[in-house]
Protein backbone atom coordinates (compact mmCIF):
# COMPACT_ATOMS: atom_id res chain seq x y z
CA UNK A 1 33.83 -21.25 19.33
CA UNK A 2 30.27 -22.35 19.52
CA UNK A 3 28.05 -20.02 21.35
CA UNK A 4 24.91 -22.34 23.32
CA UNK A 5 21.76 -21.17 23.94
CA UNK A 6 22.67 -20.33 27.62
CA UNK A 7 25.21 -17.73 26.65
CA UNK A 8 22.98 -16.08 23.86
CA UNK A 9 20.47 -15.31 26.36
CA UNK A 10 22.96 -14.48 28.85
CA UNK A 11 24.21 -11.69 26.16
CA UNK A 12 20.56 -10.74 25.79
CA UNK A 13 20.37 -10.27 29.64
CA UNK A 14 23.55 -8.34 29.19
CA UNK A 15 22.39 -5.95 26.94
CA UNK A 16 19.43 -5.13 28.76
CA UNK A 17 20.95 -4.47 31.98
CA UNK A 18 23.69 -2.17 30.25
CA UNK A 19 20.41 -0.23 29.19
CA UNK A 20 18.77 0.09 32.64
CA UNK A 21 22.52 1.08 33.57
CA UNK A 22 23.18 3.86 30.70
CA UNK A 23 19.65 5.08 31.88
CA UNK A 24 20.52 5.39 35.33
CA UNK A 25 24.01 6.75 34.67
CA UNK A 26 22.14 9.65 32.94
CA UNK A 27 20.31 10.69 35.64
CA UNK A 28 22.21 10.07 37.99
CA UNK A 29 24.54 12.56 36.32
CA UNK A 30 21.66 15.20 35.65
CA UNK A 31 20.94 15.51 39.43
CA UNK A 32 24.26 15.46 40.91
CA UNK A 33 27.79 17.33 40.23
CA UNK A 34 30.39 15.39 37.88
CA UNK A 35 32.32 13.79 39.17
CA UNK A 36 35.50 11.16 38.07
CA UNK A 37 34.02 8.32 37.23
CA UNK A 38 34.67 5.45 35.09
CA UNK A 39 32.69 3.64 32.92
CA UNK A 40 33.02 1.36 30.34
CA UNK A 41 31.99 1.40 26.90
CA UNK A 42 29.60 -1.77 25.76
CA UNK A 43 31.96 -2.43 23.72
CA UNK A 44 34.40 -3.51 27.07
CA UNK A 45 31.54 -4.84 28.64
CA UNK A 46 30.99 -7.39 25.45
CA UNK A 47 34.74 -8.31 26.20
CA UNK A 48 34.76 -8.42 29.47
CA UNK A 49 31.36 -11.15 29.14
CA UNK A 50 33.50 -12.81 26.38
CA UNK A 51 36.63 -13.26 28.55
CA UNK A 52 34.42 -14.47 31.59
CA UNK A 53 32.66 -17.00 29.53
CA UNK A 54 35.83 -18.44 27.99
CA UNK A 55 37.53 -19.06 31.59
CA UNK A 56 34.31 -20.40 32.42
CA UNK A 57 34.44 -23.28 29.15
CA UNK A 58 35.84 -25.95 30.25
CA UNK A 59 39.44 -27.02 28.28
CA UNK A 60 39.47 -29.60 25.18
CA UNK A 61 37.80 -32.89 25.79
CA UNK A 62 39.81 -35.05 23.90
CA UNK A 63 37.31 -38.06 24.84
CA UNK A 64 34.08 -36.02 23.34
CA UNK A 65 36.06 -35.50 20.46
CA UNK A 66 37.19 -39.38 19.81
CA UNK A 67 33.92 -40.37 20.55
CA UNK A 68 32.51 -37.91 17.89
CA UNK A 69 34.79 -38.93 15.07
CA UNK A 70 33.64 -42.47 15.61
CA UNK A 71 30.43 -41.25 15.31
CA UNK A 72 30.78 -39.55 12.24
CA UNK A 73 32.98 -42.13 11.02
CA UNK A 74 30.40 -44.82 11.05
CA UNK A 75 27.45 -42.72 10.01
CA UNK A 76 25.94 -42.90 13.11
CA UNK A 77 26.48 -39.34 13.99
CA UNK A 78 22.84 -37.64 13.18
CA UNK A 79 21.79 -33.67 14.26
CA UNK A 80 18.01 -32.83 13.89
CA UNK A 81 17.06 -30.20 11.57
CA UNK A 82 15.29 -28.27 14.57
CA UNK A 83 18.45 -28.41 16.36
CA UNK A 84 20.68 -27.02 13.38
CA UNK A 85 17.91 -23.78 13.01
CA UNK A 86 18.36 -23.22 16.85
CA UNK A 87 21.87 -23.10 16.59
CA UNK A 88 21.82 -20.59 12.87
CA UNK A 89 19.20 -18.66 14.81
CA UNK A 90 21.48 -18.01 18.24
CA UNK A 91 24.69 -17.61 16.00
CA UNK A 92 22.29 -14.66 14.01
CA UNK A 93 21.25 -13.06 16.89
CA UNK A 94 24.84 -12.99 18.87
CA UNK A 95 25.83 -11.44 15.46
CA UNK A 96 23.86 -9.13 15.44
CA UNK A 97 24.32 -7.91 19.16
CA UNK A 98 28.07 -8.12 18.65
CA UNK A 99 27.98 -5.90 15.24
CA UNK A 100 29.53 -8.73 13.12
């Protein structure tokens, strides 16, 4: 699966607002009784993200994929080196958030 810029930063976004919500959870909890509560671990929330995205991706486009083996095929198929380092860079940092 190849993760786009969009979705690394939507991780990123992710992350964050799991913060701001752990941080509120805990005082939350300091000021009021427990209670029964459920929450889920980032962990589920990384899943649950995952899952969304993937319904989200459109299915296999078999004409995208003809029309790149032609490409490739004929040598006329070319990928910029500043668009292979974005791509390395985004893999590194989904990664990293994912603990791979």
């Amino acid at each position: 699966m190849i993760i786009s810029n969009k979705q690394v930063q939507n991780i990123l976004h992710l992350e964050r607002i799991n913060s701001l919500k752990k941080k509120a959870a805990y005082r939350e909890t300091a000021a009021i009784e427990k209670s029964d509560s459920l929450v889920l671990s980032g962990r589920a929330q990384e899943l649950n993200f995952a899952k969304e995205q993937a319904l989200k991706s459109p299915e296999v486009r078999a004409d995208k994929i003809l029309e790149l083996k032609q490409k490739i095929t004929s040598g006329d198929y070319q990928v910029s080196g500043n668009d292979i380092a974005a791509k390395m860079i985004g893999r590194s940092l989904v990664d990293e958030l994912t603990g791979r």
